[in-house]
Every structure is written in C-alpha cells, then in structure tokens.
N, C-alpha and C. Protein backbone atom coordinates (compact mmCIF):
# COMPACT_ATOMS: atom_id res chain seq x y z
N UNK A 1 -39.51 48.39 -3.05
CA UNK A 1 -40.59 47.48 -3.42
C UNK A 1 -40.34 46.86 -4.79
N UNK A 2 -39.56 47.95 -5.69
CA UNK A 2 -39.56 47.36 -7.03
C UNK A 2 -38.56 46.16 -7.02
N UNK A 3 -37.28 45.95 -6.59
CA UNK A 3 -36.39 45.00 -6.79
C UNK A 3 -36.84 43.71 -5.39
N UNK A 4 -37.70 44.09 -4.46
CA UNK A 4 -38.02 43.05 -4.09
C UNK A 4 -38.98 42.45 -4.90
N UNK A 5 -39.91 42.89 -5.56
CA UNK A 5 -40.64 42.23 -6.67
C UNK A 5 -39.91 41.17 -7.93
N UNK A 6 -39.20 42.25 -7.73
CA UNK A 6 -37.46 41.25 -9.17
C UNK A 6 -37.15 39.81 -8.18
N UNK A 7 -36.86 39.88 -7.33
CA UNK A 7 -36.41 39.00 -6.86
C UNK A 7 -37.47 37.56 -6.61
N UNK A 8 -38.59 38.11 -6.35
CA UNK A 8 -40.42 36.85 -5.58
C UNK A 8 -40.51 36.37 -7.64
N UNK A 9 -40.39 37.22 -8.27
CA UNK A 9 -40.58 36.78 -9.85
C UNK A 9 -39.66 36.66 -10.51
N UNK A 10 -38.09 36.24 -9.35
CA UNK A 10 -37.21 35.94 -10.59
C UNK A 10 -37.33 34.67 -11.30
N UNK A 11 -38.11 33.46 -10.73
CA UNK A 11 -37.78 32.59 -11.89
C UNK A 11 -39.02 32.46 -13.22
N UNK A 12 -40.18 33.40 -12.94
CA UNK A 12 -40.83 33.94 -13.96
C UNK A 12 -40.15 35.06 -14.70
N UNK A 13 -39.43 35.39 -14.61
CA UNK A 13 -39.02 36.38 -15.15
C UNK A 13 -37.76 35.87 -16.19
N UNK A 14 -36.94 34.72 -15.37
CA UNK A 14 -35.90 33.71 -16.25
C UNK A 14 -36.63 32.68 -17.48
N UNK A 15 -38.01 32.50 -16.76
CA UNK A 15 -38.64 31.09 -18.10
C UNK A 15 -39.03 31.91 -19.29
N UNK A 16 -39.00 33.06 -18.94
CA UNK A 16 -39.89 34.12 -19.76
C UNK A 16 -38.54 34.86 -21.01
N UNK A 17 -37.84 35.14 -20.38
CA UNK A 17 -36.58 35.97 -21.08
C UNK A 17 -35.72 35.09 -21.84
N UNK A 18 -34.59 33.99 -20.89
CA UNK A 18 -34.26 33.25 -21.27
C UNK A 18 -34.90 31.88 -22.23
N UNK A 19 -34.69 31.59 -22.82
CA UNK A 19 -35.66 30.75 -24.08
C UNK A 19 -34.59 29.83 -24.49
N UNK A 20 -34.60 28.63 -24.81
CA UNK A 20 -33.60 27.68 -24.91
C UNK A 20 -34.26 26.45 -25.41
N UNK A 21 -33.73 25.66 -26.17
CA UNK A 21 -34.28 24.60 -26.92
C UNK A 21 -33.11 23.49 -27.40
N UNK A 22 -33.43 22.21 -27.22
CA UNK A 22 -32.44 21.69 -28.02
C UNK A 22 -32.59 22.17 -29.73
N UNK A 23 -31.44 22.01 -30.35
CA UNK A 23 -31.69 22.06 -32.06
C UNK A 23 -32.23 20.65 -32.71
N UNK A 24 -33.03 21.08 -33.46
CA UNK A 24 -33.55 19.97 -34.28
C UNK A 24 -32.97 20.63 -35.31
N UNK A 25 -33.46 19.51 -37.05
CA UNK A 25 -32.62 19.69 -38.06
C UNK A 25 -34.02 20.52 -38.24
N UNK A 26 -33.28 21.53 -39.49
CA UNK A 26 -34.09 22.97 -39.84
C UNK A 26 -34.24 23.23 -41.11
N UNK A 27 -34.58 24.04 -41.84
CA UNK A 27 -34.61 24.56 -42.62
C UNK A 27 -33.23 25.77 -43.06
N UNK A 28 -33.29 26.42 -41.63
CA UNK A 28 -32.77 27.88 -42.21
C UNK A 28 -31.53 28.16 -40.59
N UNK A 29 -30.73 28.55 -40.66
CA UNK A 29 -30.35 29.19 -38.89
C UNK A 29 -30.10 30.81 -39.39
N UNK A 30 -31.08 31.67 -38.37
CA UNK A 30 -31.18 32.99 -38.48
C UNK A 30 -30.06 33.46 -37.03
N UNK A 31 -29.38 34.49 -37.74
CA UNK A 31 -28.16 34.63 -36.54
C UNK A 31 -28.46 36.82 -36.89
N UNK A 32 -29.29 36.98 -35.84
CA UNK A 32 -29.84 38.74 -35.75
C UNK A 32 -28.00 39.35 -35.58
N UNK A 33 -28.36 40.57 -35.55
CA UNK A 33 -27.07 41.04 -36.28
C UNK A 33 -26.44 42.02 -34.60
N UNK A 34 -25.38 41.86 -34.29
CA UNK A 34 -24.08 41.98 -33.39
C UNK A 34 -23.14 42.25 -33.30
N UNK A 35 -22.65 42.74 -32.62
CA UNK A 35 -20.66 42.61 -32.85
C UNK A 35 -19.77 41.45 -32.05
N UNK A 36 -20.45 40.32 -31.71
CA UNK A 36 -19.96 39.30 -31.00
C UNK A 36 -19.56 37.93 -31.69
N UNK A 37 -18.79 37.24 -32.14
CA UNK A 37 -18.88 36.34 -32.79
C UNK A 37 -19.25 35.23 -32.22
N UNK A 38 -19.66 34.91 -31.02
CA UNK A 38 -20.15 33.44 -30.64
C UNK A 38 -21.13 32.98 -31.04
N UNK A 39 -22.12 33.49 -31.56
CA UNK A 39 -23.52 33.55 -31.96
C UNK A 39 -23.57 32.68 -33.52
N UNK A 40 -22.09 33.36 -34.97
CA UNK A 40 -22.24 32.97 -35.47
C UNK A 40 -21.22 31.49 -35.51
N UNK A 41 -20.28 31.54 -34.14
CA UNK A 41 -19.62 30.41 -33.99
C UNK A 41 -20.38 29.06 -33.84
N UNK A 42 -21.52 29.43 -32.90
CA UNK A 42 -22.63 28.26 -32.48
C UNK A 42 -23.30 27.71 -34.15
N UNK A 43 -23.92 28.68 -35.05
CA UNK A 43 -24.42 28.40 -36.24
C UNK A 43 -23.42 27.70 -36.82
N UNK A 44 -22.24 28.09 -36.79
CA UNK A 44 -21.50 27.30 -38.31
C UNK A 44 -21.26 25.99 -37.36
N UNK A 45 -21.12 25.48 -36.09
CA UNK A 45 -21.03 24.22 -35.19
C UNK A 45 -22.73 23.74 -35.64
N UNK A 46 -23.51 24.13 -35.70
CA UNK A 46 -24.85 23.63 -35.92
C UNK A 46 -24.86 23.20 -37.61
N UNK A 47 -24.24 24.35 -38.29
CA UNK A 47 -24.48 24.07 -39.99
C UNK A 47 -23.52 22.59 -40.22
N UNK A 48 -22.32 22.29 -39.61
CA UNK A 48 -21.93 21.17 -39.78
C UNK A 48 -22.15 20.40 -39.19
N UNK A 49 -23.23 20.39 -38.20
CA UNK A 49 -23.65 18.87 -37.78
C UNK A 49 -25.09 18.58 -38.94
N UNK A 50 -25.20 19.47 -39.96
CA UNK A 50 -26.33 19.48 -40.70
C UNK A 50 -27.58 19.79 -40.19
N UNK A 51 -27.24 20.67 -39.41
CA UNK A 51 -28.43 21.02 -38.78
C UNK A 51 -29.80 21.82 -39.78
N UNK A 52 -28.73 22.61 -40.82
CA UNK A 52 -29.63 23.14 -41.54
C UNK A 52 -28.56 23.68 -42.85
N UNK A 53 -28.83 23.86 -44.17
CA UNK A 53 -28.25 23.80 -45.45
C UNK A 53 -27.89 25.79 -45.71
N UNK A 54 -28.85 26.25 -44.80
CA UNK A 54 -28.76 28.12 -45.38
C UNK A 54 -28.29 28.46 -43.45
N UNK A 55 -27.52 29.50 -43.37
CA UNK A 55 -27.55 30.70 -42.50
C UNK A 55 -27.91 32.37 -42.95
N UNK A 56 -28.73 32.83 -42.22
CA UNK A 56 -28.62 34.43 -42.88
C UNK A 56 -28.08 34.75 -41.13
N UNK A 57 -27.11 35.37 -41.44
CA UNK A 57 -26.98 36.60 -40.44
C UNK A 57 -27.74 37.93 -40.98
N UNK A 58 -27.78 38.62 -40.03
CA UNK A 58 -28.74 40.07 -40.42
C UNK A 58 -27.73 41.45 -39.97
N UNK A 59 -27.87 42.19 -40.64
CA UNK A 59 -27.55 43.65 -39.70
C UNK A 59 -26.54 44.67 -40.68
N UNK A 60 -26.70 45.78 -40.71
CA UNK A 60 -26.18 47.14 -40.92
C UNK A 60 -25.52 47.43 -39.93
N UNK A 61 -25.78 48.11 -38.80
CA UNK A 61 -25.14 48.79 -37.84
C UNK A 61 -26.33 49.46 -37.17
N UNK A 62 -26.36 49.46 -35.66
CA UNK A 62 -27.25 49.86 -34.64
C UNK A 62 -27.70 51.32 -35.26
N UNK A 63 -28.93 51.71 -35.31
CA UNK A 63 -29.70 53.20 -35.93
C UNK A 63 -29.08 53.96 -34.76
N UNK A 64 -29.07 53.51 -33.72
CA UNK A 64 -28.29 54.65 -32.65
C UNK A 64 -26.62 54.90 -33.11
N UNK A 65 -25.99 54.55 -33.51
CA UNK A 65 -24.86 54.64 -33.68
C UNK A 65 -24.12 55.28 -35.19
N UNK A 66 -24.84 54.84 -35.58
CA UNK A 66 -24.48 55.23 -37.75
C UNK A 66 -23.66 54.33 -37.82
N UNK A 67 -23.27 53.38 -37.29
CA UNK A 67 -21.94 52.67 -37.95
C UNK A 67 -21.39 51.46 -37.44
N UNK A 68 -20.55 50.97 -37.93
CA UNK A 68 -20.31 49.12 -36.78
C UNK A 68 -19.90 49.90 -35.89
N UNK A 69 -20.16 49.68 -34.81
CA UNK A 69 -19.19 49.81 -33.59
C UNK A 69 -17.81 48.88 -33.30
N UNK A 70 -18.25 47.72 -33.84
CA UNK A 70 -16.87 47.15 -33.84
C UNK A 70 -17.38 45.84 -33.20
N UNK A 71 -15.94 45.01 -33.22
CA UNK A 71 -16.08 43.54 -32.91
C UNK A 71 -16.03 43.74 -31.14
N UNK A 72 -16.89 42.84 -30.87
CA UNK A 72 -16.82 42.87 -28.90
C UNK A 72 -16.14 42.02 -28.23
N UNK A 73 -15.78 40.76 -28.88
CA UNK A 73 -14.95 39.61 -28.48
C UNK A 73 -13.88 38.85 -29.45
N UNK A 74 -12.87 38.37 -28.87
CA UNK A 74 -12.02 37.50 -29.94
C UNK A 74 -11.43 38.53 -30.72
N UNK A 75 -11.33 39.87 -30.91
CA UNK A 75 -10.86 40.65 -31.38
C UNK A 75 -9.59 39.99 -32.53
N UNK A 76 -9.27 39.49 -31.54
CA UNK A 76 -7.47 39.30 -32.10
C UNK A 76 -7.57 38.22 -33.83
N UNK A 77 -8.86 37.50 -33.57
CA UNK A 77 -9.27 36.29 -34.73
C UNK A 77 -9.99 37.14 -35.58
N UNK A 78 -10.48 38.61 -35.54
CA UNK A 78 -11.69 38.79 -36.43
C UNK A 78 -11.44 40.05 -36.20
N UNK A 79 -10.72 40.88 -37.37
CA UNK A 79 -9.80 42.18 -37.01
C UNK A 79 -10.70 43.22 -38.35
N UNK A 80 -11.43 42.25 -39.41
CA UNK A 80 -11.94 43.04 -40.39
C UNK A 80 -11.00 44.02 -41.12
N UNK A 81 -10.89 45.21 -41.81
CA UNK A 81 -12.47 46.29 -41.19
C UNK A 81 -13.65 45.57 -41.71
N UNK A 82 -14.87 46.05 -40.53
CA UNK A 82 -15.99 45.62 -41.31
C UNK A 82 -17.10 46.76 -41.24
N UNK A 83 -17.59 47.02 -42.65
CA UNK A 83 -18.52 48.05 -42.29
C UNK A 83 -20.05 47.55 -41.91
N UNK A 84 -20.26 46.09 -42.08
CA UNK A 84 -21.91 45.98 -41.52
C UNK A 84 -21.22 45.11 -40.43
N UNK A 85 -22.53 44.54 -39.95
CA UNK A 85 -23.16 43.19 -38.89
C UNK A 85 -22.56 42.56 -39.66
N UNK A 86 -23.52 42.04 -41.11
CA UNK A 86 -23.20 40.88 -42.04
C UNK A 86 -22.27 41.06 -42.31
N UNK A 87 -21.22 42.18 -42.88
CA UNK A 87 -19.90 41.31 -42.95
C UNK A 87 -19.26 40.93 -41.79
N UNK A 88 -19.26 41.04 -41.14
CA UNK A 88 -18.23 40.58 -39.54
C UNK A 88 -18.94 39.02 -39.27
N UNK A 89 -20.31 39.24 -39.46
CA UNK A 89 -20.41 37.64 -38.88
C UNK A 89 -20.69 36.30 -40.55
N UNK A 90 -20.65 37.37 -41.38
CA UNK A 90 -20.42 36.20 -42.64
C UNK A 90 -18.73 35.81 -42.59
N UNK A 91 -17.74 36.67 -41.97
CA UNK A 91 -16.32 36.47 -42.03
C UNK A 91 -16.24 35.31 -40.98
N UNK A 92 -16.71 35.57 -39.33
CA UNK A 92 -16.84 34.64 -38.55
C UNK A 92 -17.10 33.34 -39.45
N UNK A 93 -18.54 33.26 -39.91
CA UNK A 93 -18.51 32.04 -40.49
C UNK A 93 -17.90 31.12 -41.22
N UNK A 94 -17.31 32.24 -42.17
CA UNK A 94 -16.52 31.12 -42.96
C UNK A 94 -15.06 30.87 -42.40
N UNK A 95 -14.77 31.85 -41.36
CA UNK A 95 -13.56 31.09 -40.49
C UNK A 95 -13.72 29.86 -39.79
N UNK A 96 -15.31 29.65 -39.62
CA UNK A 96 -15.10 28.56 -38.96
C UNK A 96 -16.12 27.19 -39.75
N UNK A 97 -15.41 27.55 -41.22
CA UNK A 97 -15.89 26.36 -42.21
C UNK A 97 -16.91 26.27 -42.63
N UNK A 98 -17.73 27.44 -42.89
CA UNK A 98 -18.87 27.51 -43.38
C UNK A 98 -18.75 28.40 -44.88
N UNK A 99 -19.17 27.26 -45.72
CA UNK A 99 -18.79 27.85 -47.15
C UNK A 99 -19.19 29.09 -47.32
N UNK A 100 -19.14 30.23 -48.56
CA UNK A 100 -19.72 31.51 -48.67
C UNK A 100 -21.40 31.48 -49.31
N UNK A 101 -21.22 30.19 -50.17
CA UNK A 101 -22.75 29.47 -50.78
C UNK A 101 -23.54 29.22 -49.81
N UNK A 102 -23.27 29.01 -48.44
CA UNK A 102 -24.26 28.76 -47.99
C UNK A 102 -25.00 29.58 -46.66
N UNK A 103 -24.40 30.81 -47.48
CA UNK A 103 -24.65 32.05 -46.52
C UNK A 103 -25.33 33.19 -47.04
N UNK A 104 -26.40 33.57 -46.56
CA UNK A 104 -27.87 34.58 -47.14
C UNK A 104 -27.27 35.73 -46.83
N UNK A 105 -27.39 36.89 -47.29
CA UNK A 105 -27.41 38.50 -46.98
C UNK A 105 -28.47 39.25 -46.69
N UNK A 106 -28.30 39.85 -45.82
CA UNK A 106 -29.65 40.90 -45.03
C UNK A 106 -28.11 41.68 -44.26
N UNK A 107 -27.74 43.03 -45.00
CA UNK A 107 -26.97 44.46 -44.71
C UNK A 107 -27.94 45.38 -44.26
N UNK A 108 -29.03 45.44 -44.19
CA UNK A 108 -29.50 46.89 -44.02
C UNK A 108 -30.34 46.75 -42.97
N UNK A 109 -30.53 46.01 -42.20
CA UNK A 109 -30.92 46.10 -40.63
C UNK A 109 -30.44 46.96 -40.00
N UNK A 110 -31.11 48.12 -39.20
CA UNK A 110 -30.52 48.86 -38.28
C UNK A 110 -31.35 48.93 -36.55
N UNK A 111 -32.47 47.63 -36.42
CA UNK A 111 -32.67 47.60 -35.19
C UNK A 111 -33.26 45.83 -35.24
N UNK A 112 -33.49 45.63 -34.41
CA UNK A 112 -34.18 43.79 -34.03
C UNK A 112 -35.48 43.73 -35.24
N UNK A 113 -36.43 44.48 -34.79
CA UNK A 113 -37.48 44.23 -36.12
C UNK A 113 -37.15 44.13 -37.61
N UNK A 114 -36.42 44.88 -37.96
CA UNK A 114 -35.52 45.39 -39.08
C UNK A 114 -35.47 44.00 -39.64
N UNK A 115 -34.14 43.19 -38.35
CA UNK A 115 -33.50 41.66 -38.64
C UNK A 115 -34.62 40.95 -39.43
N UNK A 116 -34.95 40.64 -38.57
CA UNK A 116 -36.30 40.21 -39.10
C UNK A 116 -37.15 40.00 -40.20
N UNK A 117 -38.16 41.16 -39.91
CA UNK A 117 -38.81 41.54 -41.14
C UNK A 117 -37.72 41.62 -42.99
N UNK A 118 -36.65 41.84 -43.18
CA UNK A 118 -35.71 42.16 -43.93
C UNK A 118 -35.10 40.48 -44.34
N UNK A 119 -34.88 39.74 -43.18
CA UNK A 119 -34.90 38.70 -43.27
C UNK A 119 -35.67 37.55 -44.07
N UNK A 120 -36.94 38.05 -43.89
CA UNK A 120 -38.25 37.19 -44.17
C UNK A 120 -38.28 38.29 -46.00
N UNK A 121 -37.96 39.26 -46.22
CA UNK A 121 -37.58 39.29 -47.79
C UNK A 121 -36.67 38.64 -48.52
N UNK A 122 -35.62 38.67 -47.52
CA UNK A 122 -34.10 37.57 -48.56
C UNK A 122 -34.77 35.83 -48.52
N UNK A 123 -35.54 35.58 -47.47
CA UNK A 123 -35.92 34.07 -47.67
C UNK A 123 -36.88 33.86 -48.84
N UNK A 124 -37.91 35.24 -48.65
CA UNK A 124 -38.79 35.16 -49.81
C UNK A 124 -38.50 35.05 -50.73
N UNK A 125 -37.19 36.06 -51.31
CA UNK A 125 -36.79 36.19 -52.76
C UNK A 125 -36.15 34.77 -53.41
N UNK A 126 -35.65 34.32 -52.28
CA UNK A 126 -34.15 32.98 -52.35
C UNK A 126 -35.62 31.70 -52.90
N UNK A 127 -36.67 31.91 -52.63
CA UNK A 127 -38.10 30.91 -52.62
C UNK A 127 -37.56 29.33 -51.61
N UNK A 128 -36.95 29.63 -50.67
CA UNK A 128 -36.99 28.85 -49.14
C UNK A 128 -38.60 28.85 -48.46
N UNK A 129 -38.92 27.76 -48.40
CA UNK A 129 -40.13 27.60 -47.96
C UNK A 129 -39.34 27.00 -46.09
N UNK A 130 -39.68 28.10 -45.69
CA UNK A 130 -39.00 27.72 -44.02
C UNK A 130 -40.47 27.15 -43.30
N UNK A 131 -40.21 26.03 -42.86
CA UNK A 131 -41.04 25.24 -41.91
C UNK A 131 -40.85 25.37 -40.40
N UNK A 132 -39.26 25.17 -40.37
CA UNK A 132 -38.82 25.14 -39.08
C UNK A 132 -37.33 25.86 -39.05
N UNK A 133 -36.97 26.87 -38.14
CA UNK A 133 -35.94 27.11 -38.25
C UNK A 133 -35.26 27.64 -36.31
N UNK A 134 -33.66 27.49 -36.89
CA UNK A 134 -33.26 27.71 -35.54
C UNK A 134 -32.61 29.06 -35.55
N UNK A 135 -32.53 29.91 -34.49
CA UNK A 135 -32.34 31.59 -33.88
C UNK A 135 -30.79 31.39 -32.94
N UNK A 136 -29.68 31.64 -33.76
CA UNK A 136 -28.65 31.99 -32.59
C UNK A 136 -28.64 33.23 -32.51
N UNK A 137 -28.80 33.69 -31.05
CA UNK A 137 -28.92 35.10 -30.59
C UNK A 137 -28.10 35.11 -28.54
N UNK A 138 -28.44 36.09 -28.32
CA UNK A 138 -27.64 36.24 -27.30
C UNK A 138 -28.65 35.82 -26.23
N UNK A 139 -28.39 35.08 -25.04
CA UNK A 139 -29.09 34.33 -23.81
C UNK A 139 -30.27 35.59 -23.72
N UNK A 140 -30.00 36.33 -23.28
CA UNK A 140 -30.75 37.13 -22.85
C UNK A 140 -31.49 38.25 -23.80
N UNK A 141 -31.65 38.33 -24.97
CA UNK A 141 -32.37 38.63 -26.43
C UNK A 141 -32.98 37.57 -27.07
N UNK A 142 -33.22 36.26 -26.16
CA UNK A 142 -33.93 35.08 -26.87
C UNK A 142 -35.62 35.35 -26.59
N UNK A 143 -35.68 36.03 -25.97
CA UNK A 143 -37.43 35.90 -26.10
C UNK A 143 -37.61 37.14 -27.05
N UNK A 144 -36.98 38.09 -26.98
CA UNK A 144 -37.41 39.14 -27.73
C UNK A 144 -37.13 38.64 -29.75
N UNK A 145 -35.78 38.15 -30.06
CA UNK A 145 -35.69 37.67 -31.14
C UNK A 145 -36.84 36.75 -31.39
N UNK A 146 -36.87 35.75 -30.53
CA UNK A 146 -38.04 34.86 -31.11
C UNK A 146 -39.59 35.42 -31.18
N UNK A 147 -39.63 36.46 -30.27
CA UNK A 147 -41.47 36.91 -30.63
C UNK A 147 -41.07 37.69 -32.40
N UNK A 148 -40.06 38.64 -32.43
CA UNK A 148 -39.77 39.25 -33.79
C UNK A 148 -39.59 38.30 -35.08
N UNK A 149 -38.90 36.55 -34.95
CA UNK A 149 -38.95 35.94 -35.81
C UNK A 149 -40.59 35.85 -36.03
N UNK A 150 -41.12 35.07 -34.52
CA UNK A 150 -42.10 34.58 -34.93
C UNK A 150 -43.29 35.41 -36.06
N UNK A 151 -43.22 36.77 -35.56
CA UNK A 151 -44.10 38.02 -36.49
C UNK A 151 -44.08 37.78 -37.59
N UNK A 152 -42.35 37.54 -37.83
CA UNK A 152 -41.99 37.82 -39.29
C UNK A 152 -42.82 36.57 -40.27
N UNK A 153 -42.20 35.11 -39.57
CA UNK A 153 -42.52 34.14 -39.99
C UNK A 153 -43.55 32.88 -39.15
N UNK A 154 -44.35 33.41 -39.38
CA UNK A 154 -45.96 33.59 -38.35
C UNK A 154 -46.16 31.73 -38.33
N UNK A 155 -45.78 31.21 -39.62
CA UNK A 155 -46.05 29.38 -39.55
C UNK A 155 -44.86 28.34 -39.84
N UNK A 156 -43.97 29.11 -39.17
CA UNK A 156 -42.54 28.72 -38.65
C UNK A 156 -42.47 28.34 -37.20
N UNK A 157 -42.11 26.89 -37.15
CA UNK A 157 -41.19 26.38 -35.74
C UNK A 157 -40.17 26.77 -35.32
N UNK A 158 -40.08 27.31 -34.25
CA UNK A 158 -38.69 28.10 -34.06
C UNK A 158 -37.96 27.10 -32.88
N UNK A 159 -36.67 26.91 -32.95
CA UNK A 159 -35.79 26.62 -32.04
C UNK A 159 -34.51 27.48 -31.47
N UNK A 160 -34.93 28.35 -30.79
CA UNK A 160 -33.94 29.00 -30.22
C UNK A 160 -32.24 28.38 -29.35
N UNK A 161 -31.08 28.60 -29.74
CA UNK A 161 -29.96 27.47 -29.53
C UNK A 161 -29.06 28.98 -29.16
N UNK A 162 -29.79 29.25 -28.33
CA UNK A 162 -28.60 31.11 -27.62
C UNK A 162 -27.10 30.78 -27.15
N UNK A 163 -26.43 31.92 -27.18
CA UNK A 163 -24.85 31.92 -26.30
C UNK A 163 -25.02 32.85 -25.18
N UNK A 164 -23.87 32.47 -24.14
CA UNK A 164 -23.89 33.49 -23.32
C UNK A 164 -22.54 34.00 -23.34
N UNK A 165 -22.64 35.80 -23.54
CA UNK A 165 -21.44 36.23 -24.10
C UNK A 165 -20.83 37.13 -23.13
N UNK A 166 -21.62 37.34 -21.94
CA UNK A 166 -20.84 38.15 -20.91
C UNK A 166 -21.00 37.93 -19.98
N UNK A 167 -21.20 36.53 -19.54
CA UNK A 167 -21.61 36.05 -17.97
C UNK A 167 -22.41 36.31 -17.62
N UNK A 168 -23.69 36.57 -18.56
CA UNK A 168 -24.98 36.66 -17.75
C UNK A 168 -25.79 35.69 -17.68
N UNK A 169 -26.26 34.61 -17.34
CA UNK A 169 -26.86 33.76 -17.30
C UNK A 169 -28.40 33.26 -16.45
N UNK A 170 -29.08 33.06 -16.58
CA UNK A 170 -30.68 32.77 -16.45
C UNK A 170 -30.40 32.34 -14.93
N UNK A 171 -29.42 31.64 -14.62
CA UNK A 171 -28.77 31.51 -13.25
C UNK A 171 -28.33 32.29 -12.22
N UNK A 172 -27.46 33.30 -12.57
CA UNK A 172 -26.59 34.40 -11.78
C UNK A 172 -27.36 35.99 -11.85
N UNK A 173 -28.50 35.80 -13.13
CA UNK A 173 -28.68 37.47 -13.42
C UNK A 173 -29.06 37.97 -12.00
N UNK A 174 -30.16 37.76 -11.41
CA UNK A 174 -30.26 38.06 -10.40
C UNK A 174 -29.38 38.90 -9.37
N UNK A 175 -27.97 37.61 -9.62
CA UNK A 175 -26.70 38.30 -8.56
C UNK A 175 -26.21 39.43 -8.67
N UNK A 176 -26.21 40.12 -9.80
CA UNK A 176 -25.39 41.49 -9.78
C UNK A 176 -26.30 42.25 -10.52
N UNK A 177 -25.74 43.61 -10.00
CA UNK A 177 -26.78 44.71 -10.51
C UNK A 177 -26.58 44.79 -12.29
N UNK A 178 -25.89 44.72 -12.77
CA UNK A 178 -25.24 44.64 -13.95
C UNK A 178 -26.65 43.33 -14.54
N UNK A 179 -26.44 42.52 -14.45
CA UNK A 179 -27.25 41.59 -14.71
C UNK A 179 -29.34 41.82 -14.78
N UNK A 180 -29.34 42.14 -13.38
CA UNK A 180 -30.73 43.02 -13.25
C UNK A 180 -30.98 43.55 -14.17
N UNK A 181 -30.02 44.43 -14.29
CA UNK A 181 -30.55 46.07 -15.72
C UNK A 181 -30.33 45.16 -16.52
N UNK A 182 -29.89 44.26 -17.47
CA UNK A 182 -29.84 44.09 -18.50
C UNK A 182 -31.23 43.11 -18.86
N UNK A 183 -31.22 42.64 -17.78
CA UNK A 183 -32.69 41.77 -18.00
C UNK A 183 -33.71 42.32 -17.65
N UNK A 184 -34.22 43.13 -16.94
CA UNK A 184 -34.97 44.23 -16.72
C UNK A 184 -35.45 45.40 -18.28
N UNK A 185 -34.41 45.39 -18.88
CA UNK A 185 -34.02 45.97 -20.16
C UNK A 185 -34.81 45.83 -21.00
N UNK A 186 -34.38 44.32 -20.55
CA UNK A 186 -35.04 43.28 -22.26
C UNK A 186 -36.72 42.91 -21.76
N UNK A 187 -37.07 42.94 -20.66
CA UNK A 187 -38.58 42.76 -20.13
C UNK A 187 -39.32 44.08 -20.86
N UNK A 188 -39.09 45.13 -20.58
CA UNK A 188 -38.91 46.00 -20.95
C UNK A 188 -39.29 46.81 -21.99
N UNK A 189 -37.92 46.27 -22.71
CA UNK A 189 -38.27 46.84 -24.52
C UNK A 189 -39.63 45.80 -25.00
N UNK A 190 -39.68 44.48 -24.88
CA UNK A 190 -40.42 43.78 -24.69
C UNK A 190 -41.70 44.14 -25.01
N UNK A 191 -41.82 44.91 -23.51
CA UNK A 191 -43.06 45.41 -23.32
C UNK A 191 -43.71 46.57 -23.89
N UNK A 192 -42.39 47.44 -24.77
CA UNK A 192 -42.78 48.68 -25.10
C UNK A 192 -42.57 48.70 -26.53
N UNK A 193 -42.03 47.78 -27.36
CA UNK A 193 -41.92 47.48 -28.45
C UNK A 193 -43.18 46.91 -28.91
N UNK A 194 -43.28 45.89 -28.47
CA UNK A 194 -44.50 44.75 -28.91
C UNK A 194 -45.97 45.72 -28.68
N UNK A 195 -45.98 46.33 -27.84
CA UNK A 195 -46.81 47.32 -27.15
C UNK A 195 -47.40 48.28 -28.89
N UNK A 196 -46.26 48.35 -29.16
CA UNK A 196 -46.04 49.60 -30.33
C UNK A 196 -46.67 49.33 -31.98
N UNK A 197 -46.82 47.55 -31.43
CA UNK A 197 -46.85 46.66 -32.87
C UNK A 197 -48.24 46.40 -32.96
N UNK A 198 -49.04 46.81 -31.53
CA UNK A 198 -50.48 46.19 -31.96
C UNK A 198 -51.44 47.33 -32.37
C-alpha cells in the first residue's frame, strides 16, 4: 500500500522536494556544505555572470562522521587534503575563477540547520543586508535547504539554482529503488526535523 501511494503522489511529491528557479541577480549565493563539487561549480558559473558579488559555502564535516569524508566527484581536479566542507568547496571555487575576496567563511557547520543558522552570523557580522539570494544545493535537498534558509533569513527571496549529482532527477526518481529511498528520505527528515523546530 505504501509504495503504491509513492507512486498516485509522485508528482506531488516531485513539486514539493525538487525546487528549481531560474537565477535572478542577488545579493549573496549560499552553497550548504558537501563533498561534491558541482554545487560550488554552478555558483562560481553564476558569480561570473554577476549574478551576485559574495558566495558563502558552509560546513565542518557531517556530526555523524567527525571528519570530511572526502571529495565524492572529480576526485582527480580536487585532491586537497581538506579538513572542512569550506575548504574543499572554497578550493573548487577559486579553481574555477572565483577570487578568494569574494568568498565568506562558515567552518563549523556540522548538520543542514547548522549551514544556515551559522551562515546568517557571517552575513550579519560582514553587515550584508541580503534581500534576495540564490541556494546551490543538491536536486533533491532543495526544499529542505530552502525551508532552513528561509528560517534563517525569514525576509529574504530565495532562488534555488540545484545540481544533479547522481542521476537522480525529479524525472526518473520514481524509477529505481535507489531513487525512492533517497527522496522518501528527504520527505521525511522534512517532516521530522521541521516537526522538531516548532
């Protein structure tokens, strides 16, 4: 009964998870913290079309883990060592032409709220008055990043501009079980996180 239910609400379940926006010009691009570099590849392609003058990437290393786990893709371009999030994806960035000036620090994230909230101190301190800003995050962590930006920064426009980093897509999840659980996952924490916040 349960996965025939997945299936009668999969495309409520895709408008809902998946989150996608064209980019408008911004204030700020917030890139939550990973071991994937496409996320901050998309930002520094957005920072030079001027999309926006600051990036913060966010992140320490997952609280489940104690430590980077390591790079997940492109290995061979982005070899580090790196001991946070932020350094691996401030290195991404400036490999791909994004000065070091125009890159914020937030190291001590160790879960999604963390990003966030920790985030919304380095903007505070920097005195960035963010109006509107854009979220590179992973296809399927775009609704959850954006309800956590939105918390953080409650009278902020958000434009979410996601990657997809392992073939899962708002299209195919459905098709494989692999896909299911991961979006199922994120409904999920979703529900039991946000749950936790009121």
């Amino acid at each position: 009964r349960g996965l025939g239910d997945v299936y009668k609400r999969q495309d409520q379940i895709s408008d809902f998870i998946f989150v996608e926006d064209k980019p408008e010009r911004a204030d700020i691009i917030f890139v939550p913290g990973n071991g994937f570099p496409q996320m901050s590849i998309e930002a520094a392609r957005l920072w030079k079309e001027g999309m926006a003058p600051w990036i913060l990437p966010s992140g320490k290393y997952s609280i489940g883990k104690g430590a980077f786990t390591g790079v997940q893709a492109m290995k061979e371009k982005y070899q580090g060592p790196y001991q946070t999030e932020w350094e691996f994806l401030k290195d991404v960035l400036m490999k791909n032409g994004v000065p070091a000036d125009a890159v914020l620090k937030e190291d001590q994230a160790t879960f999604t709220w963390e990003n966030e909230k920790f985030s919304r101190k380095v903007t505070d301190q920097a005195g960035i008055n963010i109006r509107k800003a854009i979220i590179c995050c992973k296809n399927y962590h775009a609704r959850r990043a954006l309800m956590y930006y939105q918390r953080a920064y409650p009278d902020t426009e958000f434009r979410v501009c996601p990657c997809c980093v392992d073939g899962i897509t708002r299209d195919n999840w459905i098709e494989s079980e692999r896909g299911i659980k991961e979006v199922l996952a994120e409904v999920n924490r979703i529900v039991t996180q946000f749950s936790l916040m009121m």
